[in-house]
C-alpha atoms as a PDB file:
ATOM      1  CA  UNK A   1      15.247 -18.106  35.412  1.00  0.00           C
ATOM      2  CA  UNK A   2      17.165 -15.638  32.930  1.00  0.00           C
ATOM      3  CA  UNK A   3      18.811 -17.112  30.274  1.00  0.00           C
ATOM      4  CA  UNK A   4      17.189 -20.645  30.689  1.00  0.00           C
ATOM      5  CA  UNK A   5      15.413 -22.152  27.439  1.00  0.00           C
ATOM      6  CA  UNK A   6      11.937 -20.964  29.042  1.00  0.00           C
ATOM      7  CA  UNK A   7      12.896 -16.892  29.268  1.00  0.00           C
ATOM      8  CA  UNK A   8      15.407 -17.377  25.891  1.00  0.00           C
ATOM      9  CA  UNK A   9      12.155 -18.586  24.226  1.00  0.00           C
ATOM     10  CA  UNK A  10       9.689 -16.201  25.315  1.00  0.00           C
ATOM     11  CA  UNK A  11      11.474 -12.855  24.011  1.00  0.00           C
ATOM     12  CA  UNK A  12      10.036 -11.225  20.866  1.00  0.00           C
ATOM     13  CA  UNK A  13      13.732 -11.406  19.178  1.00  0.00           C
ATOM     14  CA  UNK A  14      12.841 -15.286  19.371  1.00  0.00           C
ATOM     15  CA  UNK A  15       9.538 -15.088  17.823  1.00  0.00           C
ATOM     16  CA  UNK A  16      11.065 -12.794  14.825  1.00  0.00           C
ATOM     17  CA  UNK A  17      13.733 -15.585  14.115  1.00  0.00           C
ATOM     18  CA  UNK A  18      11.312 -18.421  14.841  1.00  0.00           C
ATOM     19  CA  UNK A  19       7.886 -16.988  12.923  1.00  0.00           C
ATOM     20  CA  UNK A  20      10.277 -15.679   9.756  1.00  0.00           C
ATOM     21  CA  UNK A  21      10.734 -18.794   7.625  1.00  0.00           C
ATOM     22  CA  UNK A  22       6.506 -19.701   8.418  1.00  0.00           C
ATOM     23  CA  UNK A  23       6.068 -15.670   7.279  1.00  0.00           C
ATOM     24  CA  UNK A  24       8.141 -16.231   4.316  1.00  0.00           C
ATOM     25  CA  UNK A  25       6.492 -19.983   3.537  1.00  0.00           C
ATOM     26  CA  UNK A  26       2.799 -18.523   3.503  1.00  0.00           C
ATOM     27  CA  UNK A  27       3.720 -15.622   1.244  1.00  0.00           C
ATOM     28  CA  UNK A  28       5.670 -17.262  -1.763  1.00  0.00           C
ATOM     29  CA  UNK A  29       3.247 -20.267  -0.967  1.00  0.00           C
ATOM     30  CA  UNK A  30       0.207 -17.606  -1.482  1.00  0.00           C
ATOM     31  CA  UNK A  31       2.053 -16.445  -4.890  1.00  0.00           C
ATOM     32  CA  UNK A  32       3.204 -19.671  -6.526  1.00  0.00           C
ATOM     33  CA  UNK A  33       0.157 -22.320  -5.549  1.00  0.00           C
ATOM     34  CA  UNK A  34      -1.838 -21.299  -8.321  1.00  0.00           C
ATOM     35  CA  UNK A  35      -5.223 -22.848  -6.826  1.00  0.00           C
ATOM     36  CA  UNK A  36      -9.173 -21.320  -6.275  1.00  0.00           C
ATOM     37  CA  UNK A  37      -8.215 -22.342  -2.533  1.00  0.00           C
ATOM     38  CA  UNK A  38      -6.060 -19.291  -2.710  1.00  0.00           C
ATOM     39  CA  UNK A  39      -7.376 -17.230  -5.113  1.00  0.00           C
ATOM     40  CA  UNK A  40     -10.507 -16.746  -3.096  1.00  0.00           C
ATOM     41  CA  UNK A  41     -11.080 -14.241  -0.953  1.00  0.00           C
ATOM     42  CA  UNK A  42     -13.430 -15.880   1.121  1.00  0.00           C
ATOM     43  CA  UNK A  43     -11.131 -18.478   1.835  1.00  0.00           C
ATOM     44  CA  UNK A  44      -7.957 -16.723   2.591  1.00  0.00           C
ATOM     45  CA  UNK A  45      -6.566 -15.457   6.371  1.00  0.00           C
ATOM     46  CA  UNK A  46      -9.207 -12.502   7.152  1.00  0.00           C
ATOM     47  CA  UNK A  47      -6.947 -11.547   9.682  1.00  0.00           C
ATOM     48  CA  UNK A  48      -4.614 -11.141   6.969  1.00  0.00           C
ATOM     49  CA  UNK A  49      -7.113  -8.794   4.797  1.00  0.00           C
ATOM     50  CA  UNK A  50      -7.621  -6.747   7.856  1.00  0.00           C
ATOM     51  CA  UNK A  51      -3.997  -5.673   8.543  1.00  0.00           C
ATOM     52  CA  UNK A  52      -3.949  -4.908   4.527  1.00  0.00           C
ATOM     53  CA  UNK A  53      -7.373  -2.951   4.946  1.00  0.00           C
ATOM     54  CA  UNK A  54      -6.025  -0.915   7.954  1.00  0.00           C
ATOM     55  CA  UNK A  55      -2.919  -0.078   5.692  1.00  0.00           C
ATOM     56  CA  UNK A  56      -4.721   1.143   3.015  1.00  0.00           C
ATOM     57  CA  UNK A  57      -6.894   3.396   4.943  1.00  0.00           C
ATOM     58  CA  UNK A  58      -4.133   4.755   6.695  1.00  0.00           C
ATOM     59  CA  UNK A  59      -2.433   5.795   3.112  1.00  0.00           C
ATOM     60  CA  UNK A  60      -0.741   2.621   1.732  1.00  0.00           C
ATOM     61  CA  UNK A  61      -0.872   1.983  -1.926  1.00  0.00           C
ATOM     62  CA  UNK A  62      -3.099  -0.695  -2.436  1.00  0.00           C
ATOM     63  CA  UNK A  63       0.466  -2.692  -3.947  1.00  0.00           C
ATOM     64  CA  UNK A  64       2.202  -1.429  -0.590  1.00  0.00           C
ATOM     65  CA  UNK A  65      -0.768  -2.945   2.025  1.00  0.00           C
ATOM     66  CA  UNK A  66      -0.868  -5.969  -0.129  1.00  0.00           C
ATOM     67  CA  UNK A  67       3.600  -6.675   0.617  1.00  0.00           C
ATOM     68  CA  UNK A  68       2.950  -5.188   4.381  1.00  0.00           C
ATOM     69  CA  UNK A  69       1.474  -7.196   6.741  1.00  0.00           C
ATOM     70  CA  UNK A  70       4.768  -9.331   7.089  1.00  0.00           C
ATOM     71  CA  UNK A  71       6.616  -6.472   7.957  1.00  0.00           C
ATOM     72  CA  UNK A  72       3.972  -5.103  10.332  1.00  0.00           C
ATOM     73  CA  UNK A  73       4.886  -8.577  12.070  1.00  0.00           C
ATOM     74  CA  UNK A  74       7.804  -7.964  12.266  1.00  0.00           C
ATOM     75  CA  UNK A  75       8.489  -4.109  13.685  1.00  0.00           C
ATOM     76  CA  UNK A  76       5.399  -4.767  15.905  1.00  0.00           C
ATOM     77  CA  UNK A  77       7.433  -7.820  17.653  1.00  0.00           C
ATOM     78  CA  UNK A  78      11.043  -5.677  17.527  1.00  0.00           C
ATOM     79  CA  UNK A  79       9.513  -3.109  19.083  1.00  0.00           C
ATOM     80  CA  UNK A  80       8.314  -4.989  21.699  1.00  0.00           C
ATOM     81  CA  UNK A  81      11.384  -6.726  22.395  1.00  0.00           C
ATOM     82  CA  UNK A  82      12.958  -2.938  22.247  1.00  0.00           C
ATOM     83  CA  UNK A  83      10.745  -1.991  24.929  1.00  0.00           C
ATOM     84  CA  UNK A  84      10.856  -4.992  26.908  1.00  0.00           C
ATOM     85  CA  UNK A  85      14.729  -4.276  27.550  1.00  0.00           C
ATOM     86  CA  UNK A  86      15.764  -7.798  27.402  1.00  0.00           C
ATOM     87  CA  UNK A  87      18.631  -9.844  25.762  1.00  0.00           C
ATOM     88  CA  UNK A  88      18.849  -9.508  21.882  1.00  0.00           C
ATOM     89  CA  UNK A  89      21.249 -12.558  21.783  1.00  0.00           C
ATOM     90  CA  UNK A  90      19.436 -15.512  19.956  1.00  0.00           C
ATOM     91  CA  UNK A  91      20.574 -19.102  20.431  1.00  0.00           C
ATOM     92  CA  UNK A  92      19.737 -21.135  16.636  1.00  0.00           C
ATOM     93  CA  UNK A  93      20.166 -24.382  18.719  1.00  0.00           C
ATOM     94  CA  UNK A  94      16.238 -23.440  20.246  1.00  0.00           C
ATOM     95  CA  UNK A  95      14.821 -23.855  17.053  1.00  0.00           C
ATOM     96  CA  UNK A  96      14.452 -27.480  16.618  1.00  0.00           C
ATOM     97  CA  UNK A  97      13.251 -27.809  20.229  1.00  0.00           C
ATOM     98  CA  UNK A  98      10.920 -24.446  19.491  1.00  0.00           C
ATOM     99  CA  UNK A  99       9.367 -26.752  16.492  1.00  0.00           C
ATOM    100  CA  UNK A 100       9.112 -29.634  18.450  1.00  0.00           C
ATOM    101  CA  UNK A 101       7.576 -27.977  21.471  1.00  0.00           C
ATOM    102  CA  UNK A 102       4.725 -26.139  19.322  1.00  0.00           C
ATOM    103  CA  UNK A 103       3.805 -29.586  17.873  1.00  0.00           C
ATOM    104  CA  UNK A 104       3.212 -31.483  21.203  1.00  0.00           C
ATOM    105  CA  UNK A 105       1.608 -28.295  22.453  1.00  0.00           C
ATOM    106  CA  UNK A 106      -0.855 -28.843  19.331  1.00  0.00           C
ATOM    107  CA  UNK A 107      -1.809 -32.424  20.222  1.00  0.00           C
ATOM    108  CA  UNK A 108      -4.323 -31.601  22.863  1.00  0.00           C
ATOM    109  CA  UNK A 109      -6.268 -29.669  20.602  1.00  0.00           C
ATOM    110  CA  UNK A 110      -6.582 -32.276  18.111  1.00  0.00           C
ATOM    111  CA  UNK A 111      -7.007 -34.709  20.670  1.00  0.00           C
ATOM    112  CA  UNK A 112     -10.092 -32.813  22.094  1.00  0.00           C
ATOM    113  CA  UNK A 113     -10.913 -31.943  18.065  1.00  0.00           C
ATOM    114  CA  UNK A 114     -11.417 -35.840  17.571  1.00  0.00           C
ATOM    115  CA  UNK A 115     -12.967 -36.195  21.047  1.00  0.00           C
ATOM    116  CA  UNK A 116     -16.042 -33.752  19.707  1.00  0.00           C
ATOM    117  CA  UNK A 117     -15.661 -35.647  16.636  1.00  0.00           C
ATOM    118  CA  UNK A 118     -16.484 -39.088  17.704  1.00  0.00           C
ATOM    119  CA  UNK A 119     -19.023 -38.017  20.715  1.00  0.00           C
ATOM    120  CA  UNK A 120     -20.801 -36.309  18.027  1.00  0.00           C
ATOM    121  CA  UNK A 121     -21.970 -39.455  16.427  1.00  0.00           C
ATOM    122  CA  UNK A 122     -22.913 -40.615  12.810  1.00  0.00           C
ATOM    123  CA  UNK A 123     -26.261 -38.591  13.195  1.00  0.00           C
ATOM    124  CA  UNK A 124     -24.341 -35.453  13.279  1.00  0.00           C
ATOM    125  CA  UNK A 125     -22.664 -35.956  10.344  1.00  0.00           C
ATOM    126  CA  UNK A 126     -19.053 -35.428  11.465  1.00  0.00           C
ATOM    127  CA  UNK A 127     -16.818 -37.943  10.479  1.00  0.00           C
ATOM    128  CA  UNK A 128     -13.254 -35.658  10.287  1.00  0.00           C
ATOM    129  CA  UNK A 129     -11.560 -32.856  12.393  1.00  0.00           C
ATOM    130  CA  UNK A 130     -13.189 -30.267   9.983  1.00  0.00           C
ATOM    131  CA  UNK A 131     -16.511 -31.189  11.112  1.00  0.00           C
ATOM    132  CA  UNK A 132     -15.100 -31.442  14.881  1.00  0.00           C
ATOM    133  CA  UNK A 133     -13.738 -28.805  14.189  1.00  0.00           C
ATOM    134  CA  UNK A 134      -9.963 -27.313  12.666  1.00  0.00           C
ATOM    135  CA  UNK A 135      -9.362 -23.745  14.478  1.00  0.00           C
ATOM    136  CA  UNK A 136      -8.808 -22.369  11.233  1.00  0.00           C
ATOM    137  CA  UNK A 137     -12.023 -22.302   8.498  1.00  0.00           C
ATOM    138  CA  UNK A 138      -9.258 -22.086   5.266  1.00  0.00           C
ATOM    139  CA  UNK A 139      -8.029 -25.142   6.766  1.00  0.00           C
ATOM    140  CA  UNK A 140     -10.885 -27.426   5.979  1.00  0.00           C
ATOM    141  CA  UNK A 141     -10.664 -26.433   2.012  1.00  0.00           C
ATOM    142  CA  UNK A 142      -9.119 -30.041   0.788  1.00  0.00           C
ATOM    143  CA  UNK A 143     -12.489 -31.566   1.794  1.00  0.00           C
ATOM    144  CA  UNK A 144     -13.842 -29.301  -1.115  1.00  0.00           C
ATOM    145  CA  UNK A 145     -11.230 -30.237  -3.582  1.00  0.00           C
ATOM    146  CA  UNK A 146      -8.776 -27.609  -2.245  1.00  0.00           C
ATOM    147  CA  UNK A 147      -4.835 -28.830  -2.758  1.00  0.00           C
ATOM    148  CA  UNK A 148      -2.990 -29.846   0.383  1.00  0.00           C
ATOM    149  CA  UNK A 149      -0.302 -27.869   0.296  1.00  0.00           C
ATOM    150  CA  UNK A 150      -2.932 -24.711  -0.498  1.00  0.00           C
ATOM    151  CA  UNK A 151      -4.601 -26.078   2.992  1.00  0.00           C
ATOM    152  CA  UNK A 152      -1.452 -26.272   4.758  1.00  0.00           C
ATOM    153  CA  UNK A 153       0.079 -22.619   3.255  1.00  0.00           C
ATOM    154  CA  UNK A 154      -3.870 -20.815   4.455  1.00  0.00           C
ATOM    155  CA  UNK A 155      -3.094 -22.542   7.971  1.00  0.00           C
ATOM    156  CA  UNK A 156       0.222 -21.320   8.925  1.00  0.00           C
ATOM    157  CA  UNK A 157      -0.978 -17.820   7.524  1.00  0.00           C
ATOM    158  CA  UNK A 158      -3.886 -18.175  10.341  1.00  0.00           C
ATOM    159  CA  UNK A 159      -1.450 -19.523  12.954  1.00  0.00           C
ATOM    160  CA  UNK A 160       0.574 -16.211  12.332  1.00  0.00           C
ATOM    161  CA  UNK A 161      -2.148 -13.486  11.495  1.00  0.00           C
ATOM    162  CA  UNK A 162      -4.772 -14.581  13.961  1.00  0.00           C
ATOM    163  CA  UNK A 163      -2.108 -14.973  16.865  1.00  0.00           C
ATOM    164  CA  UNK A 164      -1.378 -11.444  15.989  1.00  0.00           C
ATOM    165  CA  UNK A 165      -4.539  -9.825  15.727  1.00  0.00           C
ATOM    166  CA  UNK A 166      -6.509 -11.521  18.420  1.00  0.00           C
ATOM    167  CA  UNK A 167      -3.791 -12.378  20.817  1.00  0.00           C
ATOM    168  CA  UNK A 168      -1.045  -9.818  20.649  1.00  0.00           C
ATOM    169  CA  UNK A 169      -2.856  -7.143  20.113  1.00  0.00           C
ATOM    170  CA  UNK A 170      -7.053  -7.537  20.687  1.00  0.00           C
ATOM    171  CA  UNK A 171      -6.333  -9.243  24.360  1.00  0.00           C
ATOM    172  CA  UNK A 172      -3.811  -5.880  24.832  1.00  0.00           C
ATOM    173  CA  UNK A 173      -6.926  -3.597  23.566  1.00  0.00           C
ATOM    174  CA  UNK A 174      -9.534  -5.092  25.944  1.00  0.00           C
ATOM    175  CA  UNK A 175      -6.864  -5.080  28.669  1.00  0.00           C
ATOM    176  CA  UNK A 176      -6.820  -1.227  28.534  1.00  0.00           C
ATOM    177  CA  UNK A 177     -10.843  -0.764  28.527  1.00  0.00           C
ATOM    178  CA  UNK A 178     -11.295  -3.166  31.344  1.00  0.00           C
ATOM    179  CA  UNK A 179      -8.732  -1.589  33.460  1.00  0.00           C
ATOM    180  CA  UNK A 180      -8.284   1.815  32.555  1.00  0.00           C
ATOM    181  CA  UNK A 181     -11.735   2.522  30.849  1.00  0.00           C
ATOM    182  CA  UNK A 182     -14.103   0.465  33.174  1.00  0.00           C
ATOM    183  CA  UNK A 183     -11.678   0.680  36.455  1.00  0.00           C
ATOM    184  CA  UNK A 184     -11.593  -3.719  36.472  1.00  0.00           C
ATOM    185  CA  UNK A 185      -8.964  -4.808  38.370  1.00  0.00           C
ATOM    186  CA  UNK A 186      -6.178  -6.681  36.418  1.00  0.00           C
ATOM    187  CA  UNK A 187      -7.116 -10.363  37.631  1.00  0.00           C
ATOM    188  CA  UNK A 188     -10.811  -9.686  36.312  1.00  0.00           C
ATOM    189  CA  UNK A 189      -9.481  -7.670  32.944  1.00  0.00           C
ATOM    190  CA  UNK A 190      -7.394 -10.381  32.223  1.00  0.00           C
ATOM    191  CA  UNK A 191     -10.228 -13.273  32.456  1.00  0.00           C
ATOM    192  CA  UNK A 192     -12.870 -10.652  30.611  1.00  0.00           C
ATOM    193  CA  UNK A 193     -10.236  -9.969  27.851  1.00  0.00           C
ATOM    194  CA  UNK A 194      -9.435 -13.383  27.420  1.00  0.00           C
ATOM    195  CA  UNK A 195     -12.897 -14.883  27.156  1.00  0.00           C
ATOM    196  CA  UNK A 196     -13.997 -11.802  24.966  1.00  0.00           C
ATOM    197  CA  UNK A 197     -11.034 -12.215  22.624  1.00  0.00           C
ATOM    198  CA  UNK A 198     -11.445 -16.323  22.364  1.00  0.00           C
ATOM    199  CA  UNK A 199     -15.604 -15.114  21.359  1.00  0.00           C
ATOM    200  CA  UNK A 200     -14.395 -13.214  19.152  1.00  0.00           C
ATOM    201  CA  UNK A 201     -11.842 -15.283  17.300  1.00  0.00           C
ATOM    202  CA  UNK A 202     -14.784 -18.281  17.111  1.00  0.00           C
ATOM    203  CA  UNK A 203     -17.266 -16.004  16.425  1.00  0.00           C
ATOM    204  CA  UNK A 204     -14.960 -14.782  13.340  1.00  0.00           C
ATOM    205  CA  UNK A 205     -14.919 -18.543  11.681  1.00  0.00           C
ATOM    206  CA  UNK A 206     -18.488 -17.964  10.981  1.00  0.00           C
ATOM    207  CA  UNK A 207     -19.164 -14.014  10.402  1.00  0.00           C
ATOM    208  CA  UNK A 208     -16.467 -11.935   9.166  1.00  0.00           C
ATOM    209  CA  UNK A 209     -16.238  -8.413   8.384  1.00  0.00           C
ATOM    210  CA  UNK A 210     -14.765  -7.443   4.784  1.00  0.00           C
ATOM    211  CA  UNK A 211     -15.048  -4.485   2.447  1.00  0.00           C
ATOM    212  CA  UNK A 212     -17.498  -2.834   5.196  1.00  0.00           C
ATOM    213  CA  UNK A 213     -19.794  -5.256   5.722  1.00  0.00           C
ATOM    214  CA  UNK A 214     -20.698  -8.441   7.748  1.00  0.00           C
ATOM    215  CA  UNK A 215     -20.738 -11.493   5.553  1.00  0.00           C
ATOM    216  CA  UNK A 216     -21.610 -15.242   6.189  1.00  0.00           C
ATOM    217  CA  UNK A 217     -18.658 -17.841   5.831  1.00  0.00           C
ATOM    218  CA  UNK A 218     -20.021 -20.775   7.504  1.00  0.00           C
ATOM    219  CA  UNK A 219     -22.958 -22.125   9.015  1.00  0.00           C
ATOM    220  CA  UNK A 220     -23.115 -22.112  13.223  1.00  0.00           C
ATOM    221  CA  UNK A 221     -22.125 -24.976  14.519  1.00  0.00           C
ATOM    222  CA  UNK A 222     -22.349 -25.210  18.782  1.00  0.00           C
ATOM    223  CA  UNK A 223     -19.846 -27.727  18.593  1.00  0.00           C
ATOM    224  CA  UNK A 224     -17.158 -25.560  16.752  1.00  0.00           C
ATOM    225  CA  UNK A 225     -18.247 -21.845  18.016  1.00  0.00           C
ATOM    226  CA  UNK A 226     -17.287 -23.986  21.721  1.00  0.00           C
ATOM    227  CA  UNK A 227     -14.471 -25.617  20.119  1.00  0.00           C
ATOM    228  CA  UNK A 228     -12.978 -22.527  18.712  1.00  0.00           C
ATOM    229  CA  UNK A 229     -13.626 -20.595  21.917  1.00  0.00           C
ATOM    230  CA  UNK A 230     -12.027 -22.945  23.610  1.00  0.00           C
ATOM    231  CA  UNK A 231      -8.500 -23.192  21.439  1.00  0.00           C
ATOM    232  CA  UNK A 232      -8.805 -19.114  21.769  1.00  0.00           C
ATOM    233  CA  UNK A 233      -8.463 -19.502  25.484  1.00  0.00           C
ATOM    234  CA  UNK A 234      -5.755 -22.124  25.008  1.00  0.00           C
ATOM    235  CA  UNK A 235      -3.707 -19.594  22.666  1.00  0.00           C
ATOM    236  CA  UNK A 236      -4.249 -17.076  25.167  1.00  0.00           C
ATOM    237  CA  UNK A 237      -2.865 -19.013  28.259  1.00  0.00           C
ATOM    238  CA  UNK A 238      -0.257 -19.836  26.180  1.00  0.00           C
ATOM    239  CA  UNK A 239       0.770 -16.284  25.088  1.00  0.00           C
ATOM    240  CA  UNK A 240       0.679 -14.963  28.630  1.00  0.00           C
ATOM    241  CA  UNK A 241       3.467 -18.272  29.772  1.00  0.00           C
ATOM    242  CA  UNK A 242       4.881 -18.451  26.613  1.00  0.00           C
ATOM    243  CA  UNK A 243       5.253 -15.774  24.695  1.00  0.00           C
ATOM    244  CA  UNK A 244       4.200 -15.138  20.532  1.00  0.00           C
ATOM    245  CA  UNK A 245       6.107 -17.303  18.985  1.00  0.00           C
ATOM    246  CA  UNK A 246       5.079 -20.991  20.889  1.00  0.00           C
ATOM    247  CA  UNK A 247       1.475 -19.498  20.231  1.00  0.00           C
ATOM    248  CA  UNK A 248       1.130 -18.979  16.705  1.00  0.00           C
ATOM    249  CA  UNK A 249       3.764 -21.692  15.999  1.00  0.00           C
ATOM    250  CA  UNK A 250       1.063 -24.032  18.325  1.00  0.00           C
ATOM    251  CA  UNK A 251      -1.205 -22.767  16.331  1.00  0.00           C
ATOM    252  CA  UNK A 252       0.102 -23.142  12.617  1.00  0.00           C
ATOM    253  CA  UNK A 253       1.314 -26.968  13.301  1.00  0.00           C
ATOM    254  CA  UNK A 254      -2.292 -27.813  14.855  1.00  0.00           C
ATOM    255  CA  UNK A 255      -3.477 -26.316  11.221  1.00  0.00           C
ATOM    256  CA  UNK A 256      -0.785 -28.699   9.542  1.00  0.00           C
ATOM    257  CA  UNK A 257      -1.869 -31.238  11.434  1.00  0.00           C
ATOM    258  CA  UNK A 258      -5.135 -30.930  11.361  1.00  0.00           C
ATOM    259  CA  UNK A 259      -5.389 -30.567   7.222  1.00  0.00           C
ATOM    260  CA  UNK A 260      -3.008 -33.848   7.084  1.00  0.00           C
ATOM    261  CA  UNK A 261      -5.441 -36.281   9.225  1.00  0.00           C
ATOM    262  CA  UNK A 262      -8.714 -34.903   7.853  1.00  0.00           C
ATOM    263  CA  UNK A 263      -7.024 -35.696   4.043  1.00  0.00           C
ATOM    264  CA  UNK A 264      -4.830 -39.005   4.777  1.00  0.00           C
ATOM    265  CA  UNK A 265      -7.059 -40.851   7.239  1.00  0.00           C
ATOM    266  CA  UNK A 266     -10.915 -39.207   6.765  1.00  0.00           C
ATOM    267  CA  UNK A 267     -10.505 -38.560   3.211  1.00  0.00           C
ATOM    268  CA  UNK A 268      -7.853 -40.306   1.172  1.00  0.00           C
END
């Protein structure tokens, strides 16, 4: 119904207000946690490094891509909520309940995160949610002797740069070739984008693409490549009834979350 919390919530205008102070959190956090956590490149959002790389081959200053990507979040979400034609009037009372609703829609995927955990047994070696496993990679970093905080600031950055790159705009992409390119119809483009772009976004967690080149960051793992794929169908179902911001702010508390149970009850 117009104007209820549901279609308030959904808008783009909502996920600018909501996403801002998690944009603004993961870049000063990036800046002033002066950790190897965050100083590594290898450890740090790729999605992140890709909207910087795609800046700086389009002309940016190397300085200019690096101070960006934020803003690209930004005018990417106005412009859809220009095109969309809907209300620009924000109610701040939606906040708290926007928070609270992205953390209970997080709890099934830690739930099912622990299931995989336990069924996988003392032979397999898991005994934490990194192991079982966290949707983000940076986010398993305070096993390693990674700070918490550095954990926490690399997992909202996921929740907010992966949303964007293999939600809002990948699942939009394959939309396009299925049904304009190929001639799908839109019920069978939608299920083919979605279970391409949740392959993709597991597949990512263990082969990335930086500087030109395919590199290693962690060992396959069945149980997390499933894990993952299934969290990236999750996000996706969740964008289409939701909108962007329940999605990535699902996704940056199940990060927070997930670093804070691995490091208080698996490894304190």
């Amino acid at each position: 119904m117009d104007g209820s919390y549901l279609e308030r919530t959904s808008r783009p205008i909502y996920a600018v207000v909501f996403l801002l102070p998690f944009i603004i959190f993961y870049e000063v956090g990036t800046i002033i946690i002066n950790t190897d956590v965050l100083n590594q490149t290898q450890v740090r959002v790729v999605a992140f490094t890709w909207l910087r790389s795609v800046l700086e081959y389009i002309g940016f200053t190397s300085t200019m891509a690096r101070m960006a990507p934020p803003l690209v979040v930004v005018v990417i979400l106005t412009a859809l909520q220009v095109s969309s034609r809907k209300r620009w009037e924000v109610n701040f009372a939606d906040m708290l309940p926007m928070a609270a609703e992205c953390f209970v829609l997080a709890l099934p995927l830690i739930v099912l995160g622990l299931f995989l955990n336990t069924s996988a047994g003392p032979q397999d070696g898991g005994s934490d949610l990194c192991r079982a496993p966290p949707v983000a990679a940076a986010a398993c970093q305070t096993v390693d002797g990674g700070s918490i905080m550095a954990d926490i600031v690399t997992g909202i950055g996921a929740g907010i740069y992966e949303e964007l790159v293999f939600r809002l705009l990948l699942i939009c992409v394959l939309m396009m070739l299925f049904q304009d390119g190929f001639g799908l119809t839109l019920n069978s483009s939608i299920a083919l984008s979605i279970l391409v772009a949740a392959g993709l976004f597991s597949a990512h967690h263990h082969v990335v693409f930086l500087d030109g080149a395919f590199r290693s960051s962690a060992p396959f793992d069945a149980r997390q490549f499933a894990f993952r794929t299934i969290a990236g169908i999750y996000f996706a179902v969740l964008f289409a009834v939701r909108g962007f911001a329940s999605t990535a702010g699902t996704h940056a508390f199940y990060d927070i979350i997930a670093v804070c149970v691995n490091s208080f009850f698996f490894h304190g």
